[in-house]
C-alpha atoms as a PDB file:
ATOM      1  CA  UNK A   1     -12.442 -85.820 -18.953  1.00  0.00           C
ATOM      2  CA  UNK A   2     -10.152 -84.266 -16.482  1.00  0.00           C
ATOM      3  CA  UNK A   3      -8.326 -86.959 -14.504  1.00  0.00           C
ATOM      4  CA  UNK A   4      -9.194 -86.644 -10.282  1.00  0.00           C
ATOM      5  CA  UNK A   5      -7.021 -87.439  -7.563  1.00  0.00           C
ATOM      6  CA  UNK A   6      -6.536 -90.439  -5.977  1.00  0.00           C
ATOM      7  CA  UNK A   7      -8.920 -91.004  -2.955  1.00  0.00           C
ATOM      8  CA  UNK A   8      -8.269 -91.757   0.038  1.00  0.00           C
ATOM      9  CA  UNK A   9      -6.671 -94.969   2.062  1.00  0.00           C
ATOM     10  CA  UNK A  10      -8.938 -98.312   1.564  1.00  0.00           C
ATOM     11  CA  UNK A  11      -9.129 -98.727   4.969  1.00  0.00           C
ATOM     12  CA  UNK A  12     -11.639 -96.397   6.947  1.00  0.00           C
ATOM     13  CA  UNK A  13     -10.551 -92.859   8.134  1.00  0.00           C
ATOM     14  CA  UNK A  14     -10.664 -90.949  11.420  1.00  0.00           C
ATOM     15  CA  UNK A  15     -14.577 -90.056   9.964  1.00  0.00           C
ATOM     16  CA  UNK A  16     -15.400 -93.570   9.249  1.00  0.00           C
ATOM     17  CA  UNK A  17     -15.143 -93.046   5.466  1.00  0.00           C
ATOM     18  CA  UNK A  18     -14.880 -95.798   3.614  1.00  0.00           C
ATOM     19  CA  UNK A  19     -13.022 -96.286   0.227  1.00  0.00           C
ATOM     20  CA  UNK A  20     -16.149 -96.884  -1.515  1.00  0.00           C
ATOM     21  CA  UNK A  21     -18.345 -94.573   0.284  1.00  0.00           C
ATOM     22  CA  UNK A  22     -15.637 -91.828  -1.488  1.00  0.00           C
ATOM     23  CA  UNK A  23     -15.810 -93.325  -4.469  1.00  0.00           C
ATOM     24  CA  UNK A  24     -19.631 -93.119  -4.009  1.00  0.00           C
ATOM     25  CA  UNK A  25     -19.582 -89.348  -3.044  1.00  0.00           C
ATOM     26  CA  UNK A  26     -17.095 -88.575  -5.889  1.00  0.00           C
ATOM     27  CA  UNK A  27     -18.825 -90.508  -8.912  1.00  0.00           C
ATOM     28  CA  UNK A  28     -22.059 -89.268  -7.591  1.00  0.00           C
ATOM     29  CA  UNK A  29     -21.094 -85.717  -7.907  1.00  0.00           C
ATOM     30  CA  UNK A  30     -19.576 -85.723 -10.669  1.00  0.00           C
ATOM     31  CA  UNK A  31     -23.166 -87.272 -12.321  1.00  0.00           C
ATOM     32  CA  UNK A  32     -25.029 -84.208 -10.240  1.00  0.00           C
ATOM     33  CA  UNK A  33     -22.705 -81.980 -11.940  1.00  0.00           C
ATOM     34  CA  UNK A  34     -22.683 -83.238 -15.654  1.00  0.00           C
ATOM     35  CA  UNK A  35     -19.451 -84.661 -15.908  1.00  0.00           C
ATOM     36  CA  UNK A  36     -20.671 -88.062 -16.923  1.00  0.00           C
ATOM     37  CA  UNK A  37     -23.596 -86.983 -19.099  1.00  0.00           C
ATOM     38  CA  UNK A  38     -26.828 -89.234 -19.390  1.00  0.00           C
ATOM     39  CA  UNK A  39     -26.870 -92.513 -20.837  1.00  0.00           C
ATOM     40  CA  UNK A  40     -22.965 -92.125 -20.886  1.00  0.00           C
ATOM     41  CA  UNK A  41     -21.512 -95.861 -19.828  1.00  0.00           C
ATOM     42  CA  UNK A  42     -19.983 -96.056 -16.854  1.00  0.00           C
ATOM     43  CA  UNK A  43     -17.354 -98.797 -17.607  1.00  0.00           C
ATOM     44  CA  UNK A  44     -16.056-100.445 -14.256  1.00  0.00           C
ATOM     45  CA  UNK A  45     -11.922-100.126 -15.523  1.00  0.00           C
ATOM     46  CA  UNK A  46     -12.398 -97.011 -16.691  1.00  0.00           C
ATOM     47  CA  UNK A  47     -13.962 -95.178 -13.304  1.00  0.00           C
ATOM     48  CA  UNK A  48     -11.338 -97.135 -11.491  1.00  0.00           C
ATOM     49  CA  UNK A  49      -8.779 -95.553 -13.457  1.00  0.00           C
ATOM     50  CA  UNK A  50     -10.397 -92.219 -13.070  1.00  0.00           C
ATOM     51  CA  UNK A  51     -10.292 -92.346  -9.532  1.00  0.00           C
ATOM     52  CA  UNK A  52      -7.648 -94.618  -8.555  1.00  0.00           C
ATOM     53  CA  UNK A  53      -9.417 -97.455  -7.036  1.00  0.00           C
ATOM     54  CA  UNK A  54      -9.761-100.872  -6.885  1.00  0.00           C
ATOM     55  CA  UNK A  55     -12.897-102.599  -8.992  1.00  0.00           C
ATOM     56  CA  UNK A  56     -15.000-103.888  -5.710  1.00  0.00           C
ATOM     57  CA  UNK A  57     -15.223-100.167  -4.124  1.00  0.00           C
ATOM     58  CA  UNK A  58     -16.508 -99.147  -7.571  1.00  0.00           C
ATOM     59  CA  UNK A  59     -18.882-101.749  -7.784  1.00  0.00           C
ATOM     60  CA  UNK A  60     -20.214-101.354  -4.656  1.00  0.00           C
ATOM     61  CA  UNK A  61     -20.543 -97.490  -5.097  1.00  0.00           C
ATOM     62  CA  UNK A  62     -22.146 -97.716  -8.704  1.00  0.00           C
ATOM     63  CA  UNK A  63     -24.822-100.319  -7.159  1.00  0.00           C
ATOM     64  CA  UNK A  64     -25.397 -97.840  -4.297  1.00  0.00           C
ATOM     65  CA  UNK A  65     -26.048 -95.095  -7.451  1.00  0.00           C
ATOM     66  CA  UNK A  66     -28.098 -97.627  -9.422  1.00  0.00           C
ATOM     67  CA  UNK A  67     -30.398 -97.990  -5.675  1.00  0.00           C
ATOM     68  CA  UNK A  68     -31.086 -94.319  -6.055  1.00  0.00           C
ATOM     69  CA  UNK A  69     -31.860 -94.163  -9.884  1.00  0.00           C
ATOM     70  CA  UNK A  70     -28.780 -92.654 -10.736  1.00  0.00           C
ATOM     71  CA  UNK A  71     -27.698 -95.083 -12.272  1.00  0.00           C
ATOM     72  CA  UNK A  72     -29.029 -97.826 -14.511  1.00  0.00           C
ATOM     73  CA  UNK A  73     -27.656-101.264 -15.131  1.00  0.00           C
ATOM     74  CA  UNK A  74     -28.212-103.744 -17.746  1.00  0.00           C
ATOM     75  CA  UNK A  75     -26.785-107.539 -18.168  1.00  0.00           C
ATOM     76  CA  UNK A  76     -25.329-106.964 -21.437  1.00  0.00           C
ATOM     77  CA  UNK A  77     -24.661-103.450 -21.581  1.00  0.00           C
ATOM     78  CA  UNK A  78     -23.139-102.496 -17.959  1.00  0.00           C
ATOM     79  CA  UNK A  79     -23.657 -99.628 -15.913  1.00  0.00           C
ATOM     80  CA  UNK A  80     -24.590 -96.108 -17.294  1.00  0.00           C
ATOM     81  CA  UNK A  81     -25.938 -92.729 -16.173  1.00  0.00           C
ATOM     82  CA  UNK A  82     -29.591 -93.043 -15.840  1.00  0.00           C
ATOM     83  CA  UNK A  83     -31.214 -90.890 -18.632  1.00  0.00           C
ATOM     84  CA  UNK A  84     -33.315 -87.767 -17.791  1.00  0.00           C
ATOM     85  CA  UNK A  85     -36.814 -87.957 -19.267  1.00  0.00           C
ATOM     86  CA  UNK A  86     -37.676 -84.171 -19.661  1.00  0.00           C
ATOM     87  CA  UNK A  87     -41.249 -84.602 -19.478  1.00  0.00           C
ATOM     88  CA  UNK A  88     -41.031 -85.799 -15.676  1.00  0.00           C
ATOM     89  CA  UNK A  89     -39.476 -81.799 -15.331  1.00  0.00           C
ATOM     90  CA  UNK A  90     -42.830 -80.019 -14.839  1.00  0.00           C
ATOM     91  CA  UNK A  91     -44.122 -83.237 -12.582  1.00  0.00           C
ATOM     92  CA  UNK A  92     -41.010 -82.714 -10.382  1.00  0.00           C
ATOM     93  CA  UNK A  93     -41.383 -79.127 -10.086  1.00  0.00           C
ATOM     94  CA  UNK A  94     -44.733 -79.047  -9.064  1.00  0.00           C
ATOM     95  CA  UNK A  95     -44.045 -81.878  -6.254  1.00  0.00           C
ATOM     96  CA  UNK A  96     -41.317 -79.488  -5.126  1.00  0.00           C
ATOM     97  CA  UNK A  97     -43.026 -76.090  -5.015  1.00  0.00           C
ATOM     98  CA  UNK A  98     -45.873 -78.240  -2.838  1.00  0.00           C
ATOM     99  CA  UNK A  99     -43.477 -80.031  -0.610  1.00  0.00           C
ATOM    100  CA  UNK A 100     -41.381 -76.984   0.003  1.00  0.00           C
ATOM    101  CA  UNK A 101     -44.107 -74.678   0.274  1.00  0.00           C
ATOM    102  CA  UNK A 102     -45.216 -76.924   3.511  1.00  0.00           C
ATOM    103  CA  UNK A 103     -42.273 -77.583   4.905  1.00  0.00           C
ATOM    104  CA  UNK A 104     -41.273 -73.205   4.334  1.00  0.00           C
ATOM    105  CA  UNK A 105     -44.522 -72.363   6.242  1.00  0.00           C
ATOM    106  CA  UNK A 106     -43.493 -74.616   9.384  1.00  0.00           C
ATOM    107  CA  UNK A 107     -40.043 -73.404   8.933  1.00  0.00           C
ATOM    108  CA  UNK A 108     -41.182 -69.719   8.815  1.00  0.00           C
ATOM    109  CA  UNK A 109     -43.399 -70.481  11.878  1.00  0.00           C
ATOM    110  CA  UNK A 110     -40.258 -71.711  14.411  1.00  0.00           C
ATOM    111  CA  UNK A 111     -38.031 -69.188  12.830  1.00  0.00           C
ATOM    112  CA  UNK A 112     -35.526 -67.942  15.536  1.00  0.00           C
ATOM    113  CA  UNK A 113     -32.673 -65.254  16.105  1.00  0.00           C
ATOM    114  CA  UNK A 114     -30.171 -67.592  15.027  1.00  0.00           C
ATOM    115  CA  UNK A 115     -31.925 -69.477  12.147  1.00  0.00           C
ATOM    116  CA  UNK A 116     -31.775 -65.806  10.727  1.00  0.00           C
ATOM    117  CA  UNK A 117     -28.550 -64.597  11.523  1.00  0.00           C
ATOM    118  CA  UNK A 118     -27.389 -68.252   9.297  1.00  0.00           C
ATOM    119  CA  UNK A 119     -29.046 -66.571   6.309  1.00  0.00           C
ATOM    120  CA  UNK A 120     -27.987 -63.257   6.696  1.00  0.00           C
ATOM    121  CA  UNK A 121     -24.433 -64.605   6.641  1.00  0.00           C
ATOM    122  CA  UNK A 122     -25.371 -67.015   3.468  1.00  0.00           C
ATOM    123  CA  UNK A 123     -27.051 -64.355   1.394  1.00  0.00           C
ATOM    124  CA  UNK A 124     -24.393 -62.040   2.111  1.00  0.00           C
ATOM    125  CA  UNK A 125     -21.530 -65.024   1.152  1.00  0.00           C
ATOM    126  CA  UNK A 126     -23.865 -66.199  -1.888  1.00  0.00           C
ATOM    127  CA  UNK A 127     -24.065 -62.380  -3.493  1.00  0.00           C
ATOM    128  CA  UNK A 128     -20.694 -61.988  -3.001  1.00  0.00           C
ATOM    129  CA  UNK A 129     -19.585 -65.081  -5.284  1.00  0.00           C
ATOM    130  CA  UNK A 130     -19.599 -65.269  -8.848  1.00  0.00           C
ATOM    131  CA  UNK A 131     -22.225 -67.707 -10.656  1.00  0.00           C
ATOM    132  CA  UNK A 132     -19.826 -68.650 -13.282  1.00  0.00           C
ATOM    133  CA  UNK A 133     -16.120 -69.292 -12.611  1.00  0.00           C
ATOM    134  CA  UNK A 134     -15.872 -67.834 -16.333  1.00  0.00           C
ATOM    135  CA  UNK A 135     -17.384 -64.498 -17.314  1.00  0.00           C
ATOM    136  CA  UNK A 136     -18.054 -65.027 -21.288  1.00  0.00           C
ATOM    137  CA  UNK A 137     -19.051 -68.558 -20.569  1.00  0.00           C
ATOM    138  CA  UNK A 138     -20.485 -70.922 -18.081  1.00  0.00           C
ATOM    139  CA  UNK A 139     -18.357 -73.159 -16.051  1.00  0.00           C
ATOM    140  CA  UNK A 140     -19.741 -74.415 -13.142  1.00  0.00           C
ATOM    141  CA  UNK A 141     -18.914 -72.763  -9.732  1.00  0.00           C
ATOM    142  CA  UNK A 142     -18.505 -74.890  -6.915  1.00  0.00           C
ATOM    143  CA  UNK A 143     -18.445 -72.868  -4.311  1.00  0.00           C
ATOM    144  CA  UNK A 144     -21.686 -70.834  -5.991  1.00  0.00           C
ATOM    145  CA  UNK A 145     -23.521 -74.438  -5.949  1.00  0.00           C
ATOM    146  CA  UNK A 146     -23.101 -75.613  -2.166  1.00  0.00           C
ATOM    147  CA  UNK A 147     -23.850 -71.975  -1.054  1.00  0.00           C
ATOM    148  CA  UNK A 148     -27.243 -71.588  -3.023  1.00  0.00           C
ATOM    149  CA  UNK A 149     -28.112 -75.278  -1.808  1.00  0.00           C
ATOM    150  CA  UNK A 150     -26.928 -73.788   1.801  1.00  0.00           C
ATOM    151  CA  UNK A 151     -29.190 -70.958   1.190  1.00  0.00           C
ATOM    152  CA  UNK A 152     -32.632 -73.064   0.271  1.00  0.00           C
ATOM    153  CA  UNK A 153     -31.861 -75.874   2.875  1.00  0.00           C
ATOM    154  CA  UNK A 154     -31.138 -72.825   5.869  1.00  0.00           C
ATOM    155  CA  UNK A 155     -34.841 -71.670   4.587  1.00  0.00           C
ATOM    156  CA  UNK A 156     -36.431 -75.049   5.763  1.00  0.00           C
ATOM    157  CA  UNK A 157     -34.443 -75.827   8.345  1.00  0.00           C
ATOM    158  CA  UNK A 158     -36.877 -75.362  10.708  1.00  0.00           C
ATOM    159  CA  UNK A 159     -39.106 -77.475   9.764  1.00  0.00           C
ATOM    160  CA  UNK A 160     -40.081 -79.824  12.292  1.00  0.00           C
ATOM    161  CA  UNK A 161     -40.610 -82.915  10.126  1.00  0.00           C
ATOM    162  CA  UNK A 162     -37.039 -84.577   9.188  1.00  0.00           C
ATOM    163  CA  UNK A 163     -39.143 -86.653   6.747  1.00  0.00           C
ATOM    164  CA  UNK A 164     -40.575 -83.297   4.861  1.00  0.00           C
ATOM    165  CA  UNK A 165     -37.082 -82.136   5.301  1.00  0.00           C
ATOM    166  CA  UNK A 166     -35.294 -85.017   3.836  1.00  0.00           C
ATOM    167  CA  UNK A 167     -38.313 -85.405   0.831  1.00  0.00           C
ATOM    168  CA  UNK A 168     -37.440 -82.180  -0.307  1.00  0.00           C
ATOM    169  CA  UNK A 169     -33.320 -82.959  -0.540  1.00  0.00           C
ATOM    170  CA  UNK A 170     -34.325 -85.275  -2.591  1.00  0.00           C
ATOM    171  CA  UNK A 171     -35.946 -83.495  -4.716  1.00  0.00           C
ATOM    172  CA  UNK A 172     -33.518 -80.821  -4.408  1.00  0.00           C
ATOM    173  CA  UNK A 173     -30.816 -82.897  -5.869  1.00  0.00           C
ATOM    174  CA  UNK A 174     -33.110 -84.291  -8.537  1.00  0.00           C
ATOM    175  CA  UNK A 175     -33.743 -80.708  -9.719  1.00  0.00           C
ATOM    176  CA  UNK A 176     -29.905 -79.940  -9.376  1.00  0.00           C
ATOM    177  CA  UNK A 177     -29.449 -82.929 -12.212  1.00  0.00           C
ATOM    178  CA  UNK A 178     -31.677 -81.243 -14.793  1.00  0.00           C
ATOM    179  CA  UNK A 179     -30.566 -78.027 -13.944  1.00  0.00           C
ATOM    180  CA  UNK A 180     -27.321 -78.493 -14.918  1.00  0.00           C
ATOM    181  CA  UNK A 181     -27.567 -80.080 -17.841  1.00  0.00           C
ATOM    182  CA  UNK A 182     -28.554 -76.901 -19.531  1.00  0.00           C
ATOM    183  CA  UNK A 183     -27.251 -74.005 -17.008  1.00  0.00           C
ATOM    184  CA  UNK A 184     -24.818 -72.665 -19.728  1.00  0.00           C
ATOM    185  CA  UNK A 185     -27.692 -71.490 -21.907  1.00  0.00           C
ATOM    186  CA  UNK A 186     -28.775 -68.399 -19.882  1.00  0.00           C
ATOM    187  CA  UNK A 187     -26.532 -67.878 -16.831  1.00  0.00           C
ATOM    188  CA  UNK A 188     -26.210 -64.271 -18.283  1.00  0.00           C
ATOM    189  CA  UNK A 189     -28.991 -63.744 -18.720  1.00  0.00           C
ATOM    190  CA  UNK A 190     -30.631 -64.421 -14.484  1.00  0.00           C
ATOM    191  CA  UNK A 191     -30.548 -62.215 -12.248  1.00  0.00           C
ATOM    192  CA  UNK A 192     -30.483 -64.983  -9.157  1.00  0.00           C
ATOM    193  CA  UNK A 193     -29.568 -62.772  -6.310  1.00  0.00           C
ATOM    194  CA  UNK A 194     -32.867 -60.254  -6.642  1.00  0.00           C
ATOM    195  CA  UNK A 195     -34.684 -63.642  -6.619  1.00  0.00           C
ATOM    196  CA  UNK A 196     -32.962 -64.604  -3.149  1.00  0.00           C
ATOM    197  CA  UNK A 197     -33.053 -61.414  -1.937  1.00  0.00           C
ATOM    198  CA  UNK A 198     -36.790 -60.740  -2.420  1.00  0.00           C
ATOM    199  CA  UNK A 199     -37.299 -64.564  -0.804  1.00  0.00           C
ATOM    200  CA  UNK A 200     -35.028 -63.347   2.025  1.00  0.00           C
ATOM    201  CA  UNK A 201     -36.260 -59.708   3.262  1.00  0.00           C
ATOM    202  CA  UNK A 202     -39.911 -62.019   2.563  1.00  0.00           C
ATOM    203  CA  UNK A 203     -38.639 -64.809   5.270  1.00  0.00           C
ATOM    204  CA  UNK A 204     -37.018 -62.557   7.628  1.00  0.00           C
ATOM    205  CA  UNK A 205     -40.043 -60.652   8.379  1.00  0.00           C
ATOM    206  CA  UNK A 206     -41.924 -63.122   8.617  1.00  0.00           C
ATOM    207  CA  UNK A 207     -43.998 -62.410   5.058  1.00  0.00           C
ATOM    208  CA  UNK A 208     -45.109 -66.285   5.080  1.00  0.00           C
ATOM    209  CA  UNK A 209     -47.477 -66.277   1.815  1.00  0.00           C
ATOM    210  CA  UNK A 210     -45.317 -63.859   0.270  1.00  0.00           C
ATOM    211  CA  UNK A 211     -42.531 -66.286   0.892  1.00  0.00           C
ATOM    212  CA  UNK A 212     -43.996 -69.048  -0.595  1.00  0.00           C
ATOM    213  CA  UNK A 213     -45.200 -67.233  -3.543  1.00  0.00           C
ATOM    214  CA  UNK A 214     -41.478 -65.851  -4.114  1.00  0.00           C
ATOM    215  CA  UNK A 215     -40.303 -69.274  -3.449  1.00  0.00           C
ATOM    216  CA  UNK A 216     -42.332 -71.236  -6.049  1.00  0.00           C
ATOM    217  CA  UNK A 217     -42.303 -68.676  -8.693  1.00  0.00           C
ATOM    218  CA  UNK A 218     -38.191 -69.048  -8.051  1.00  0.00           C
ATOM    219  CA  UNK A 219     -38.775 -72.691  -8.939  1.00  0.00           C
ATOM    220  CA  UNK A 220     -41.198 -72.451 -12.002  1.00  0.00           C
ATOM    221  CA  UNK A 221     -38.862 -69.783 -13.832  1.00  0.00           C
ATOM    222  CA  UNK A 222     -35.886 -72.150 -13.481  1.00  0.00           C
ATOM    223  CA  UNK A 223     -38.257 -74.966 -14.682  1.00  0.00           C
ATOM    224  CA  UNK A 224     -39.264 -73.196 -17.600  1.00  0.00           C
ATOM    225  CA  UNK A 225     -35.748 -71.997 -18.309  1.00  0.00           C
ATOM    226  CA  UNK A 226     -33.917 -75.295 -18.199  1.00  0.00           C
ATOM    227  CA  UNK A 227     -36.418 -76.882 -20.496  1.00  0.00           C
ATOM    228  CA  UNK A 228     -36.297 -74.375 -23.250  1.00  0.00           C
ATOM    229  CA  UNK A 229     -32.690 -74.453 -22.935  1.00  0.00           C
ATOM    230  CA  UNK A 230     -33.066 -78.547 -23.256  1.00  0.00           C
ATOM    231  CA  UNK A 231     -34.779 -77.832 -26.135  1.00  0.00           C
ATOM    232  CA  UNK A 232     -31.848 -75.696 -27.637  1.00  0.00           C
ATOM    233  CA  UNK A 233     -29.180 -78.252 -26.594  1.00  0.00           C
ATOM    234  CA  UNK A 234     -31.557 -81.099 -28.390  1.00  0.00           C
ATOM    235  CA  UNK A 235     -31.914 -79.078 -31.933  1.00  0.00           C
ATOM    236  CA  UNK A 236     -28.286 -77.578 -31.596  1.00  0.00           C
END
């Protein structure tokens, strides 16, 4: 496991950042992405090594983690990676496609000049970076990853309700988890920007049902994709 660089100062920065709120954001991405795998142990020395920290900020940012189920802790075993239970995939995904469709039809419904000039600009950015940061393999693009979460968050933006809004980050980021897990089975083999694309030119005019349709069907293939990958990865 590649080794990160050292955070920054203990003390709190010009953005009131905290040394274990960085810890937090670093060892929480890293689980989004797949870099500690499920289950995997999460052994106080050996995250403080990897990010060069003290033991309390790690503490305090893997009880933060274990708060939102990221994380699981047991008296005689530690921390670890809380495990994904593959049969809670489908449940998720249909909570999504209902909370997003909702919170897409208010957002479609205060749409204004500016809301779409954001996506323009984001579709444009997303089709123009790769997927992969590899081109026989998959390794995991960054830069691809914030702007498709860009994209999908831009799309409910406005949404009135900051509770819809926020309920369907979460679930966002829950999604992202399982996702990943299994992305480097088929990255090939999706064609992701006709999928935006069709959502966009859909949203832009305005198209709400069609939207929605486009936007849960979106959801459903990835569902079905990542668990027959999961599948794969579990026989393999």
């Amino acid at each position: 496991m590649a080794r990160k660089p050292a955070l920054s100062p203990q003390s709190d920065d010009a953005t009131g950042t905290t040394r274990a709120s960085a810890v937090y954001d670093a060892l929480r991405s890293d689980i989004m992405d797949g870099v500690y795998k499920p289950e995997a142990k999460l052994r106080v020395d050996a995250v403080s090594r990897r990010y060069e920290v003290g033991a309390s900020p790690v503490r305090e940012a893997l009880n933060r983690l274990s708060a939102e189920g990221l994380v699981t802790r047991n008296d005689q075993r530690g921390f670890q990676v809380a495990a994904l239970r593959w049969e809670d995939l489908t449940v998720l995904t249909d909570t999504r496609c209902q909370v997003e469709s909702l919170a897409l039809r208010e957002s479609l419904a205060a749409r204004t000049p500016e809301w779409e000039e954001a996506l323009v600009l984001l579709l444009h950015k997303l089709s123009r970076t790769p997927r992969s940061l590899a081109v026989d393999h998959y390794v995991p693009n960054p830069q691809w990853e914030a702007l498709h979460r860009e994209f999908h968050t831009r799309l409910l933006a406005n949404c009135p309700s900051r509770w819809l809004r926020d309920f369907c980050a979460t679930l966002t980021g829950e999604a992202y988890r399982y996702r990943q897990i299994a992305a480097s089975r088929n990255f090939t083999q999706r064609h992701e920007h006709d999928e935006h694309q069709a959502l966009f030119d859909a949203a832009i005019d305005g198209r709400t049902d069609e939207a929605v349709q486009l936007l849960t069907a979106h959801y459903r293939k990835t569902s079905i994709s990542v668990s027959e990958n999961a599948r794969q990865l579990q026989i393999d």
